[in-house]
PDB file of N, CA and C in Angstrom:
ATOM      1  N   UNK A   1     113.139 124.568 101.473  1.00  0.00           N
ATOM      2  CA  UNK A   1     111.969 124.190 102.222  1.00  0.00           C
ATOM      3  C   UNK A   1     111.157 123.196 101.392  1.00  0.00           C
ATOM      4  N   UNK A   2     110.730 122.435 102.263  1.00  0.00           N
ATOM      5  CA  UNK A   2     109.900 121.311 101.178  1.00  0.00           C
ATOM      6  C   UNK A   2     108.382 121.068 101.755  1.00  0.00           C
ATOM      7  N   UNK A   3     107.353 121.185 101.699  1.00  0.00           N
ATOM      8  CA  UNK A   3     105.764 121.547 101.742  1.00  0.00           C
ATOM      9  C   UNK A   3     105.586 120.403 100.982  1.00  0.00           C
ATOM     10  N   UNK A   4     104.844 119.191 101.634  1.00  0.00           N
ATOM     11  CA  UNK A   4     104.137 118.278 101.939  1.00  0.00           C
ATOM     12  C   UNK A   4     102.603 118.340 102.232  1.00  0.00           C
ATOM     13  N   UNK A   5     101.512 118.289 101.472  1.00  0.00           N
ATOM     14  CA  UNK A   5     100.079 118.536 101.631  1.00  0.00           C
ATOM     15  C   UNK A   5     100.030 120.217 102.787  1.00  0.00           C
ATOM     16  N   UNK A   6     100.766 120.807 102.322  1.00  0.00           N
ATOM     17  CA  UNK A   6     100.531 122.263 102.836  1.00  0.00           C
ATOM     18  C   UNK A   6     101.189 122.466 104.523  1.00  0.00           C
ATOM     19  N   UNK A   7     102.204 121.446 104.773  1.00  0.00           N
ATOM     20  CA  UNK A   7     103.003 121.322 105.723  1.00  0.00           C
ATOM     21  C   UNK A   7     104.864 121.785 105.249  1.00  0.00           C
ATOM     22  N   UNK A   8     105.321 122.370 105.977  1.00  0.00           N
ATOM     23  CA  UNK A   8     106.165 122.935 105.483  1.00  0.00           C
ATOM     24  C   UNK A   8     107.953 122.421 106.574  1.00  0.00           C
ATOM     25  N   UNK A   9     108.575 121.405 106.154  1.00  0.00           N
ATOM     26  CA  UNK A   9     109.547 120.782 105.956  1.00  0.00           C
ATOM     27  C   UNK A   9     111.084 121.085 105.831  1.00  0.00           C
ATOM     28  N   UNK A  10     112.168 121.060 106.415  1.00  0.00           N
ATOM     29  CA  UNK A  10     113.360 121.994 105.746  1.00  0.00           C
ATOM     30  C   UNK A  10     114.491 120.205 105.957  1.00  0.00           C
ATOM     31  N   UNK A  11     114.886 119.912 104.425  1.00  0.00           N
ATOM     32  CA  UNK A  11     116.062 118.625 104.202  1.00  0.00           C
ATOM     33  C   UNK A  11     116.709 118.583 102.780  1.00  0.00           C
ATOM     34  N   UNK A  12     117.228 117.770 102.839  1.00  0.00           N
ATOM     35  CA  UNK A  12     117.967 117.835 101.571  1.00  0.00           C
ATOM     36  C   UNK A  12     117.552 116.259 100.508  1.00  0.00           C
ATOM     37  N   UNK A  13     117.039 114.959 101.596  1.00  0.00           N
ATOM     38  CA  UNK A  13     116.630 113.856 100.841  1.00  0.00           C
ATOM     39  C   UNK A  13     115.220 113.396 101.156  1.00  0.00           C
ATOM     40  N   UNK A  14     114.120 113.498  99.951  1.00  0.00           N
ATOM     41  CA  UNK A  14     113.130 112.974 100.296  1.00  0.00           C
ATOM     42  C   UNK A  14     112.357 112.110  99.513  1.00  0.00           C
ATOM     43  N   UNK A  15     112.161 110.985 100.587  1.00  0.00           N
ATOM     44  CA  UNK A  15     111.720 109.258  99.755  1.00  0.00           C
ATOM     45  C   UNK A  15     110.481 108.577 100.176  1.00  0.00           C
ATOM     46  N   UNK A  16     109.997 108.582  99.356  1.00  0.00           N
ATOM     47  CA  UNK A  16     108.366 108.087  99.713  1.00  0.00           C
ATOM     48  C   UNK A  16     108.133 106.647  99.275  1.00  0.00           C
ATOM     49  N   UNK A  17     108.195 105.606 100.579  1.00  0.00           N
ATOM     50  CA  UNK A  17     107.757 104.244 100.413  1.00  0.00           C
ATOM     51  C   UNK A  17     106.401 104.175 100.773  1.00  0.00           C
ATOM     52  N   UNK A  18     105.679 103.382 100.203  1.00  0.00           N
ATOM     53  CA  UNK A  18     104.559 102.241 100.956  1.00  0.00           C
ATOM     54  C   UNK A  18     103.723 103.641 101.938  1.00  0.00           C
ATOM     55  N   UNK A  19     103.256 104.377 101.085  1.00  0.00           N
ATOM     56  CA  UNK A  19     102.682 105.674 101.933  1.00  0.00           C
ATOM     57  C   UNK A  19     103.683 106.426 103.027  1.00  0.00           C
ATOM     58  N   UNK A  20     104.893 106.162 103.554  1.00  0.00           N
ATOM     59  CA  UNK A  20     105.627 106.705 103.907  1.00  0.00           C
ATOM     60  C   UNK A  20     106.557 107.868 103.820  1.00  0.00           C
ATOM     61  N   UNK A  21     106.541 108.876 104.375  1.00  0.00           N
ATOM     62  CA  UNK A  21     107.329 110.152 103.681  1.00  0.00           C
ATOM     63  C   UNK A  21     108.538 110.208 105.012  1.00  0.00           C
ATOM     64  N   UNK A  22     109.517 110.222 104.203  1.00  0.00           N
ATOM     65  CA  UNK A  22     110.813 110.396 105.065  1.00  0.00           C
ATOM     66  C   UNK A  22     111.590 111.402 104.125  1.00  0.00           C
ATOM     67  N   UNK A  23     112.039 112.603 105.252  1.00  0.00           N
ATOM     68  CA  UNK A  23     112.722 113.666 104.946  1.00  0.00           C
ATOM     69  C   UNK A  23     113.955 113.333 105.754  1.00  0.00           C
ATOM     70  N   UNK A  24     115.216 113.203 104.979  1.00  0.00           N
ATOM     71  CA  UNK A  24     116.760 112.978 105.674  1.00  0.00           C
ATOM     72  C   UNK A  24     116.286 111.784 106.709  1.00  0.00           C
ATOM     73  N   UNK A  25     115.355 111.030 106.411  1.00  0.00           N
ATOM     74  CA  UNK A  25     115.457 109.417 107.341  1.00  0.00           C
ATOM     75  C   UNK A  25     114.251 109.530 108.285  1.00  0.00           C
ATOM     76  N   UNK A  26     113.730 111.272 108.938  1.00  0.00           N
ATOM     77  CA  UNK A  26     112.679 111.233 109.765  1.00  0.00           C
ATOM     78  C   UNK A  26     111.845 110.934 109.314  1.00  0.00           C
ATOM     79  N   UNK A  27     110.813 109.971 109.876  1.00  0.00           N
ATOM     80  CA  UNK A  27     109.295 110.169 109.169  1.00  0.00           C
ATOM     81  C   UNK A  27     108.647 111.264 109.899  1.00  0.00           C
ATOM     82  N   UNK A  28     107.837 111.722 108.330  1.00  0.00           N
ATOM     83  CA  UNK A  28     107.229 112.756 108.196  1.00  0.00           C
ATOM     84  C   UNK A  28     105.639 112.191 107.359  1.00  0.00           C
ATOM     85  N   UNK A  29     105.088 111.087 107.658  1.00  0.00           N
ATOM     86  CA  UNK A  29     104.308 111.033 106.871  1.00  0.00           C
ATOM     87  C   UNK A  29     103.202 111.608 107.346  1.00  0.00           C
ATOM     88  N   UNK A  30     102.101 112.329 105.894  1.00  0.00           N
ATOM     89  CA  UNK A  30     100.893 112.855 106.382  1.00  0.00           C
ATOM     90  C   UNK A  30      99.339 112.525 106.753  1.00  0.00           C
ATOM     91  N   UNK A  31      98.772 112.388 106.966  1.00  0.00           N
ATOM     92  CA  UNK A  31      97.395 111.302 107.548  1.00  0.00           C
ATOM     93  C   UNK A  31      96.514 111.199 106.070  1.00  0.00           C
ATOM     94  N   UNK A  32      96.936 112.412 105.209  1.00  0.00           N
ATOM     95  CA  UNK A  32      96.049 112.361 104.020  1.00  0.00           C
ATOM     96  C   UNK A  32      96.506 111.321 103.124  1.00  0.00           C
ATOM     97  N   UNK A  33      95.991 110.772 102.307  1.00  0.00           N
ATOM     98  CA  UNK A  33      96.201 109.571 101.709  1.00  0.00           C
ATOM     99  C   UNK A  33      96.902 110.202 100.464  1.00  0.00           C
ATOM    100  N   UNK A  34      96.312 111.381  99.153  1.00  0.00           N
ATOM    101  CA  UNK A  34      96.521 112.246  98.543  1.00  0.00           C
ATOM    102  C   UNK A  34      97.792 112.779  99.107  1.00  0.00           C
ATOM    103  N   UNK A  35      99.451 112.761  98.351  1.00  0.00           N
ATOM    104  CA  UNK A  35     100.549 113.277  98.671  1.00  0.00           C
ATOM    105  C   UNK A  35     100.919 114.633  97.928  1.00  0.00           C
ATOM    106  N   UNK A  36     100.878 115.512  97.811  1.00  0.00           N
ATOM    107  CA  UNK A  36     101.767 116.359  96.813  1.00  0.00           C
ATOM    108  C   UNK A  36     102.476 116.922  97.561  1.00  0.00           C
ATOM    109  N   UNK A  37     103.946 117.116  97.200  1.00  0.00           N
ATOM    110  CA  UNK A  37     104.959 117.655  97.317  1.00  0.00           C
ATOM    111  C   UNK A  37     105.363 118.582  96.528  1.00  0.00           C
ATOM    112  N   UNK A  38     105.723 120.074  97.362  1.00  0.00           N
ATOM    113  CA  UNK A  38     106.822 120.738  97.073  1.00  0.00           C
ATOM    114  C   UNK A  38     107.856 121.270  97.282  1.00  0.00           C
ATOM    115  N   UNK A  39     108.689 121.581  96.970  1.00  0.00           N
ATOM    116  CA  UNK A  39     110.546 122.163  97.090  1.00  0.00           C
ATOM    117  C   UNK A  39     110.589 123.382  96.773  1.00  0.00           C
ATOM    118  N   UNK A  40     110.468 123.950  97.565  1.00  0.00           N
ATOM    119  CA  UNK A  40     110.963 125.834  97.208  1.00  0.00           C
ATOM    120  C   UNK A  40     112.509 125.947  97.582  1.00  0.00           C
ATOM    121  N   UNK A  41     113.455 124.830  96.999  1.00  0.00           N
ATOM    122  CA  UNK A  41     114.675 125.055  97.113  1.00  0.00           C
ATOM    123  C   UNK A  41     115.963 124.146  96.297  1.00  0.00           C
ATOM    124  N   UNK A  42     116.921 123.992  96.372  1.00  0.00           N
ATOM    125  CA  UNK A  42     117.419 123.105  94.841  1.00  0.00           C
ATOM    126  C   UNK A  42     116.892 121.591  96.086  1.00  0.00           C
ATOM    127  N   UNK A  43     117.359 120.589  95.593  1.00  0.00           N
ATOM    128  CA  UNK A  43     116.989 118.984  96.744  1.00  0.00           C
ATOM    129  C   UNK A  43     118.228 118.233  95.957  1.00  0.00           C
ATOM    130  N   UNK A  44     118.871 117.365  96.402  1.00  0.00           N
ATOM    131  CA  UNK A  44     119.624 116.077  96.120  1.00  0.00           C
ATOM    132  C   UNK A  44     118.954 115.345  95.403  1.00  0.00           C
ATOM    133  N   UNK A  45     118.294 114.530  96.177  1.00  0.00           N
ATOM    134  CA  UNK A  45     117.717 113.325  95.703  1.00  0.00           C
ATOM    135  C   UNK A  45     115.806 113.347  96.350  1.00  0.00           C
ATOM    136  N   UNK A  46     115.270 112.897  95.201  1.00  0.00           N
ATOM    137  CA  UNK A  46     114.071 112.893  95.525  1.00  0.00           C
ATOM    138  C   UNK A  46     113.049 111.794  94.960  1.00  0.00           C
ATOM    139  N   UNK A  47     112.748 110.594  95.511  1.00  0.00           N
ATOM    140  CA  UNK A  47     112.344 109.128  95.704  1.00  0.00           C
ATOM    141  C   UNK A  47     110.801 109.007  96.180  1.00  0.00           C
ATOM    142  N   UNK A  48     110.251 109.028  95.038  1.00  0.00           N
ATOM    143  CA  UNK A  48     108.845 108.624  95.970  1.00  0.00           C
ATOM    144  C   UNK A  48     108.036 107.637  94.799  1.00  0.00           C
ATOM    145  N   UNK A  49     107.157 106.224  95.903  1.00  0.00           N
ATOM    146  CA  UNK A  49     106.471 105.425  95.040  1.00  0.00           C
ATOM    147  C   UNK A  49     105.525 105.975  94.152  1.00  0.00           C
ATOM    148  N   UNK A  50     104.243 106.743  95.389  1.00  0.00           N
ATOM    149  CA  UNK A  50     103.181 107.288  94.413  1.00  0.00           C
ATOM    150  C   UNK A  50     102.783 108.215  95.572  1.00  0.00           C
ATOM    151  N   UNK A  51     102.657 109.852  94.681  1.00  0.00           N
ATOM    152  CA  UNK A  51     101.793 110.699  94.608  1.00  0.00           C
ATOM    153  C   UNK A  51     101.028 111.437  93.943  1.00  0.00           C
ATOM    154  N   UNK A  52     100.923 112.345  93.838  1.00  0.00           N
ATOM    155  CA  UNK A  52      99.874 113.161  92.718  1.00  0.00           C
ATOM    156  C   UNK A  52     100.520 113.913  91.871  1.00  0.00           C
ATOM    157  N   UNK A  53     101.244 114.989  92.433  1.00  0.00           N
ATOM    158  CA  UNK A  53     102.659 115.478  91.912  1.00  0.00           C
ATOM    159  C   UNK A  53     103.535 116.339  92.659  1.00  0.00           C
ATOM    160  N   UNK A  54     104.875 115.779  91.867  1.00  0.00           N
ATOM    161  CA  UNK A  54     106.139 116.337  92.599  1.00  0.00           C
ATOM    162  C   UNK A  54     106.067 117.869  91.733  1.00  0.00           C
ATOM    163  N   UNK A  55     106.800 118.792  92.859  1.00  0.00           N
ATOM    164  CA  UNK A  55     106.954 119.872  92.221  1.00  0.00           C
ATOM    165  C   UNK A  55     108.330 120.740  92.748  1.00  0.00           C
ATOM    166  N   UNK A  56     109.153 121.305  92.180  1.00  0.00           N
ATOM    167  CA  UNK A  56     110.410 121.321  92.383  1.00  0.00           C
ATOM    168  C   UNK A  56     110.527 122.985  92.194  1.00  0.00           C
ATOM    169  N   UNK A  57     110.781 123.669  92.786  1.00  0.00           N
ATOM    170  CA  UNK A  57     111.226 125.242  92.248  1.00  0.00           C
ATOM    171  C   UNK A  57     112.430 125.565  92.107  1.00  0.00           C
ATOM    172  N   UNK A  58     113.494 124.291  92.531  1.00  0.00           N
ATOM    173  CA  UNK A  58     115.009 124.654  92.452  1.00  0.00           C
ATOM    174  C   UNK A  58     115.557 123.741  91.402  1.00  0.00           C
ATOM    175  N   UNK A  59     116.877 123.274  91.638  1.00  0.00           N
ATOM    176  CA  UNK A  59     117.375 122.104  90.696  1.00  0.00           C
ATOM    177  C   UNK A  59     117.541 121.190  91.396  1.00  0.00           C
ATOM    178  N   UNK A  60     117.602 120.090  90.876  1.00  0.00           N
ATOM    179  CA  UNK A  60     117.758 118.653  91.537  1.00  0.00           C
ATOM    180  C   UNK A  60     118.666 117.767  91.080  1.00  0.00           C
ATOM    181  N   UNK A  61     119.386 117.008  92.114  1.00  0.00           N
ATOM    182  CA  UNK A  61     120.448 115.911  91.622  1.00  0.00           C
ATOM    183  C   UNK A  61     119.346 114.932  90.743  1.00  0.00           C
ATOM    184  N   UNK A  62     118.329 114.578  91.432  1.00  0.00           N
ATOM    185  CA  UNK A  62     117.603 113.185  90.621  1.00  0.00           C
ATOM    186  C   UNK A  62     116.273 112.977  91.304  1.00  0.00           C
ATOM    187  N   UNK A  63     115.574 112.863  90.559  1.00  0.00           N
ATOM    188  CA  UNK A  63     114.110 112.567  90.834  1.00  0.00           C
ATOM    189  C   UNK A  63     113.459 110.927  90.261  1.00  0.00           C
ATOM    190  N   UNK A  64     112.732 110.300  91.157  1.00  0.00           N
ATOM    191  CA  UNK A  64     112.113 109.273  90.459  1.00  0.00           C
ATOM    192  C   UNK A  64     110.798 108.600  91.179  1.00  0.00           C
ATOM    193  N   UNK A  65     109.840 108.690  90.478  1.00  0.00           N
ATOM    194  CA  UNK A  65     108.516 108.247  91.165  1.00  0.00           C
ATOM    195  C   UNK A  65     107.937 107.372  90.660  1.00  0.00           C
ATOM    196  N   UNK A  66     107.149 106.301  90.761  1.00  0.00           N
ATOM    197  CA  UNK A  66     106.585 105.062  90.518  1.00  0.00           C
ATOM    198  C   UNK A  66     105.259 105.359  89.758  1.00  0.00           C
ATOM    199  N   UNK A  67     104.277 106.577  90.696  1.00  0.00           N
ATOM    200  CA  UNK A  67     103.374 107.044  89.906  1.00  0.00           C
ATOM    201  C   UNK A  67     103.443 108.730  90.361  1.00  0.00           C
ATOM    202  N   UNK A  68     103.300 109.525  89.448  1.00  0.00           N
ATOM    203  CA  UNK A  68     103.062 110.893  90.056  1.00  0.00           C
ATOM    204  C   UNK A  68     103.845 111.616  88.470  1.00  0.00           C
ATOM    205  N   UNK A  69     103.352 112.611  88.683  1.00  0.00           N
ATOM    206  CA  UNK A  69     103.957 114.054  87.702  1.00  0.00           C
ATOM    207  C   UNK A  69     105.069 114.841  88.520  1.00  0.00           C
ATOM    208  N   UNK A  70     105.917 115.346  88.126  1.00  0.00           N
ATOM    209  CA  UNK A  70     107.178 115.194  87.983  1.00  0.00           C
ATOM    210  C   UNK A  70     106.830 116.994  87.572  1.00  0.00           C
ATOM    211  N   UNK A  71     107.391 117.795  87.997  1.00  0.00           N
ATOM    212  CA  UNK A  71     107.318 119.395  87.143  1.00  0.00           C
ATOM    213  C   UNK A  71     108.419 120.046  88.157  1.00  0.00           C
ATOM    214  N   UNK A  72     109.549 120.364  87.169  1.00  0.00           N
ATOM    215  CA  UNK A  72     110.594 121.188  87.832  1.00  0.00           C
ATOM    216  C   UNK A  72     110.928 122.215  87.197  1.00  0.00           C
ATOM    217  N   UNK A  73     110.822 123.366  87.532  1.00  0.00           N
ATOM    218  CA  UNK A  73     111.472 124.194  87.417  1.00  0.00           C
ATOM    219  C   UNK A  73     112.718 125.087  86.957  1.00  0.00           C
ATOM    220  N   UNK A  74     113.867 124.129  87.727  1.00  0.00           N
ATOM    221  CA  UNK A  74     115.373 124.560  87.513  1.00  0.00           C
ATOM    222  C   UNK A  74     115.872 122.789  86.826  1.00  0.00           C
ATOM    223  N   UNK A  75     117.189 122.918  86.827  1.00  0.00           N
ATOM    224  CA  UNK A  75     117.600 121.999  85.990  1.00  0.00           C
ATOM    225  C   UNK A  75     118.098 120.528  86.453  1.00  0.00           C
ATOM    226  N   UNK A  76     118.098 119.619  86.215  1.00  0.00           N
ATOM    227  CA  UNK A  76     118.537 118.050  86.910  1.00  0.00           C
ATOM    228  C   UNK A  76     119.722 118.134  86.772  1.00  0.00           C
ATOM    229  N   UNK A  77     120.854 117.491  87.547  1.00  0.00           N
ATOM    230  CA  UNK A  77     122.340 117.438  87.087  1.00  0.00           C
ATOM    231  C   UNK A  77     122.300 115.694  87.297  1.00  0.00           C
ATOM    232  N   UNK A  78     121.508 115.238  87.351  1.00  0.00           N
ATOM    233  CA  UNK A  78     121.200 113.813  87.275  1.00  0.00           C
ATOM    234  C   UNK A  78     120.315 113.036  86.387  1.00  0.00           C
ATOM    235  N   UNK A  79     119.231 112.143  86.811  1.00  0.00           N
ATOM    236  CA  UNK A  79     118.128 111.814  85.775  1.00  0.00           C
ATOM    237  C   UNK A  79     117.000 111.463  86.444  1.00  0.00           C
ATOM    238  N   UNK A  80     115.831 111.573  85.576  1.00  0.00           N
ATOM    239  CA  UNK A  80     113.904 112.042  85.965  1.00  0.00           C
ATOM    240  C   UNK A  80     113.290 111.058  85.118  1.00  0.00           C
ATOM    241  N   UNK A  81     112.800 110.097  86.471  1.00  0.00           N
ATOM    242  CA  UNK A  81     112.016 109.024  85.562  1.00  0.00           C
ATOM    243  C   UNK A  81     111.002 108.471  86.924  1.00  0.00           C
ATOM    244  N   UNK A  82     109.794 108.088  85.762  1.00  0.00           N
ATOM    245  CA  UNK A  82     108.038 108.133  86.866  1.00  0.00           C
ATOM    246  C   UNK A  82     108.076 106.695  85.538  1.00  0.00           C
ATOM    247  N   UNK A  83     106.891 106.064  86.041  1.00  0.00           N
ATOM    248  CA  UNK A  83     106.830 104.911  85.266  1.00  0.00           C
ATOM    249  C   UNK A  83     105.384 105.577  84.499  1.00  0.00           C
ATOM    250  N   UNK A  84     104.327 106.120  85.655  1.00  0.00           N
ATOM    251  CA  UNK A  84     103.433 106.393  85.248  1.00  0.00           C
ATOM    252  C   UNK A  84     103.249 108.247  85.870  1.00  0.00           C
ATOM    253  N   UNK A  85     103.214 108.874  84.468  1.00  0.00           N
ATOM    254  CA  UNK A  85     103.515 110.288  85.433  1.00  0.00           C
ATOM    255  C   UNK A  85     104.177 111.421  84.047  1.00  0.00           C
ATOM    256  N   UNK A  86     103.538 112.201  84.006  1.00  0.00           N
ATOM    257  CA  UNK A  86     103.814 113.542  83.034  1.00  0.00           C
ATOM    258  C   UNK A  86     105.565 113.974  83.593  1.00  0.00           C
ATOM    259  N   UNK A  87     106.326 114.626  82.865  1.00  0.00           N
ATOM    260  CA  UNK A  87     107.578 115.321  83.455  1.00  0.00           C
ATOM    261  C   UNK A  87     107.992 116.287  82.311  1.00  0.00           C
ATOM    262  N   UNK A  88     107.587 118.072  83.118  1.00  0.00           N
ATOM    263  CA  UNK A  88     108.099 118.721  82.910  1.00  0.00           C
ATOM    264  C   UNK A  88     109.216 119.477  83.460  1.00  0.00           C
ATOM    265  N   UNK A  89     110.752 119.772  82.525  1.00  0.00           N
ATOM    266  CA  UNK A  89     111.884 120.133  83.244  1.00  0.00           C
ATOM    267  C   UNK A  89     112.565 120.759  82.647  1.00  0.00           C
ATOM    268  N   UNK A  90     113.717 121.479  82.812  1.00  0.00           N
ATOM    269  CA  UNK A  90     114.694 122.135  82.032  1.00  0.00           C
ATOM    270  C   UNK A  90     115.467 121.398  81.691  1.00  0.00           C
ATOM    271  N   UNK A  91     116.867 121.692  82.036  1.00  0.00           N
ATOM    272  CA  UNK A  91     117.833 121.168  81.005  1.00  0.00           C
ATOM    273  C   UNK A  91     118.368 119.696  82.136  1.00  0.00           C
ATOM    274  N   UNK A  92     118.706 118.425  81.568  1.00  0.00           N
ATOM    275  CA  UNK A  92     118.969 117.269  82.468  1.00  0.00           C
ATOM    276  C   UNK A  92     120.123 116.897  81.988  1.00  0.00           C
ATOM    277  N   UNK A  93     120.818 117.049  82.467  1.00  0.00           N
ATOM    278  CA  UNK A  93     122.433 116.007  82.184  1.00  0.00           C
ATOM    279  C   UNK A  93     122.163 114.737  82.218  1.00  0.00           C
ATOM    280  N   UNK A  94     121.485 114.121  82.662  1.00  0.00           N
ATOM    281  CA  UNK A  94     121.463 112.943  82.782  1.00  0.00           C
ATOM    282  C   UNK A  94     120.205 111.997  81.321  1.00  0.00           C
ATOM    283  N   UNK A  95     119.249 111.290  81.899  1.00  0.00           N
ATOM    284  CA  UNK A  95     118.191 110.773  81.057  1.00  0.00           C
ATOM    285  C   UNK A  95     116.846 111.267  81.550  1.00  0.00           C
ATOM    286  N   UNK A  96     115.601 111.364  80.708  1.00  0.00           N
ATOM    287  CA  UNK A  96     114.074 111.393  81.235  1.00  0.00           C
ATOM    288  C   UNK A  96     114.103 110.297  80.483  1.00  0.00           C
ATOM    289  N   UNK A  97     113.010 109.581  81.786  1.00  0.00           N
ATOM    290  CA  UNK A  97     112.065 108.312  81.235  1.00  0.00           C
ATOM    291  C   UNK A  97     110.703 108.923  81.604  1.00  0.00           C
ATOM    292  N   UNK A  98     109.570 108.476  80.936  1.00  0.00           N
ATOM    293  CA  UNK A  98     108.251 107.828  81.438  1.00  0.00           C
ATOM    294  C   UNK A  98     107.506 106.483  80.658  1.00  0.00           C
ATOM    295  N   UNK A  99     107.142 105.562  81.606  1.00  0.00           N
ATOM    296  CA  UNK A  99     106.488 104.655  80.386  1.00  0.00           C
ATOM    297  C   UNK A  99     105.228 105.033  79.631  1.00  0.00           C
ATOM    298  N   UNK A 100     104.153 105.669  80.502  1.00  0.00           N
ATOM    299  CA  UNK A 100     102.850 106.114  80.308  1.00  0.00           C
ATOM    300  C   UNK A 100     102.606 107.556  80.959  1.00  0.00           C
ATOM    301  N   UNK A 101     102.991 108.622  79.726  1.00  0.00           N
ATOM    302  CA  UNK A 101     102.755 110.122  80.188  1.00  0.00           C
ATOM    303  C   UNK A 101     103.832 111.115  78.889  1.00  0.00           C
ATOM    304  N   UNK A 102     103.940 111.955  79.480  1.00  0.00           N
ATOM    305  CA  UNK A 102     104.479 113.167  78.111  1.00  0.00           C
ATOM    306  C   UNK A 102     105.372 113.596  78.949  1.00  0.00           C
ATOM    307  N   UNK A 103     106.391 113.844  78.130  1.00  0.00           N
ATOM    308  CA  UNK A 103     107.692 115.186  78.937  1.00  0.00           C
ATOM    309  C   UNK A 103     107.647 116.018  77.960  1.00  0.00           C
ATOM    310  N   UNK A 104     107.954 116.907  78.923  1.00  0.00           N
ATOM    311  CA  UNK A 104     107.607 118.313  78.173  1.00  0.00           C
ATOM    312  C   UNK A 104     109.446 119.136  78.551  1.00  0.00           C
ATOM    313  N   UNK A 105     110.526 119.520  77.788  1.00  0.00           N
ATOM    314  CA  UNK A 105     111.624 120.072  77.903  1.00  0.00           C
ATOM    315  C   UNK A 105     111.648 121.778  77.547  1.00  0.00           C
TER     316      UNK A 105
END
């Protein structure tokens, strides 16, 4: 399940353009300007420009946000990178980036 500003969502890919929220291709975007997202389940892939923060309770193929904090839970089998944006996570097979922020492992 994936909970969007306290709206509650069920997909496997979710990508946030240009204020746009698309879950598996539907738009789903919310009227609030302020985005936070969460996943109470593992997700594929998860793409967004800018929100406040991502939050993950399962594992994830790959995460990457433009601006936003990044906090997962279970483990990446891919790679977690925000340009501007904190990222805390477990274990990543893949790489963490941030340009401006802290990861925390």
């Amino acid at each position: 399940m994936i909970n969007i500003n306290g709206v509650s969502y069920h997909g496997n890919n979710v990508t946030i353009i240009n204020g746009k929220v698309l879950i598996d291709g539907k738009d789903q975007t919310p009227n609030e300007k302020e985005i936070n997202i969460t996943v109470h389940a593992n997700i594929d892939t998860l793409k967004v420009d800018v929100c406040q923060t991502v939050r993950v309770a399962g594992q994830v193929g790959s995460v990457s946000t433009v601006s936003g904090d990044i906090k997962i839970a279970g483990d990446v089998d891919g790679s977690v990178s925000t340009i501007s944006g904190d990222v805390e996570c477990g274990n990543v097979a893949g790489s963490v980036s941030t340009v401006s922020g802290d990861v925390s492992h």
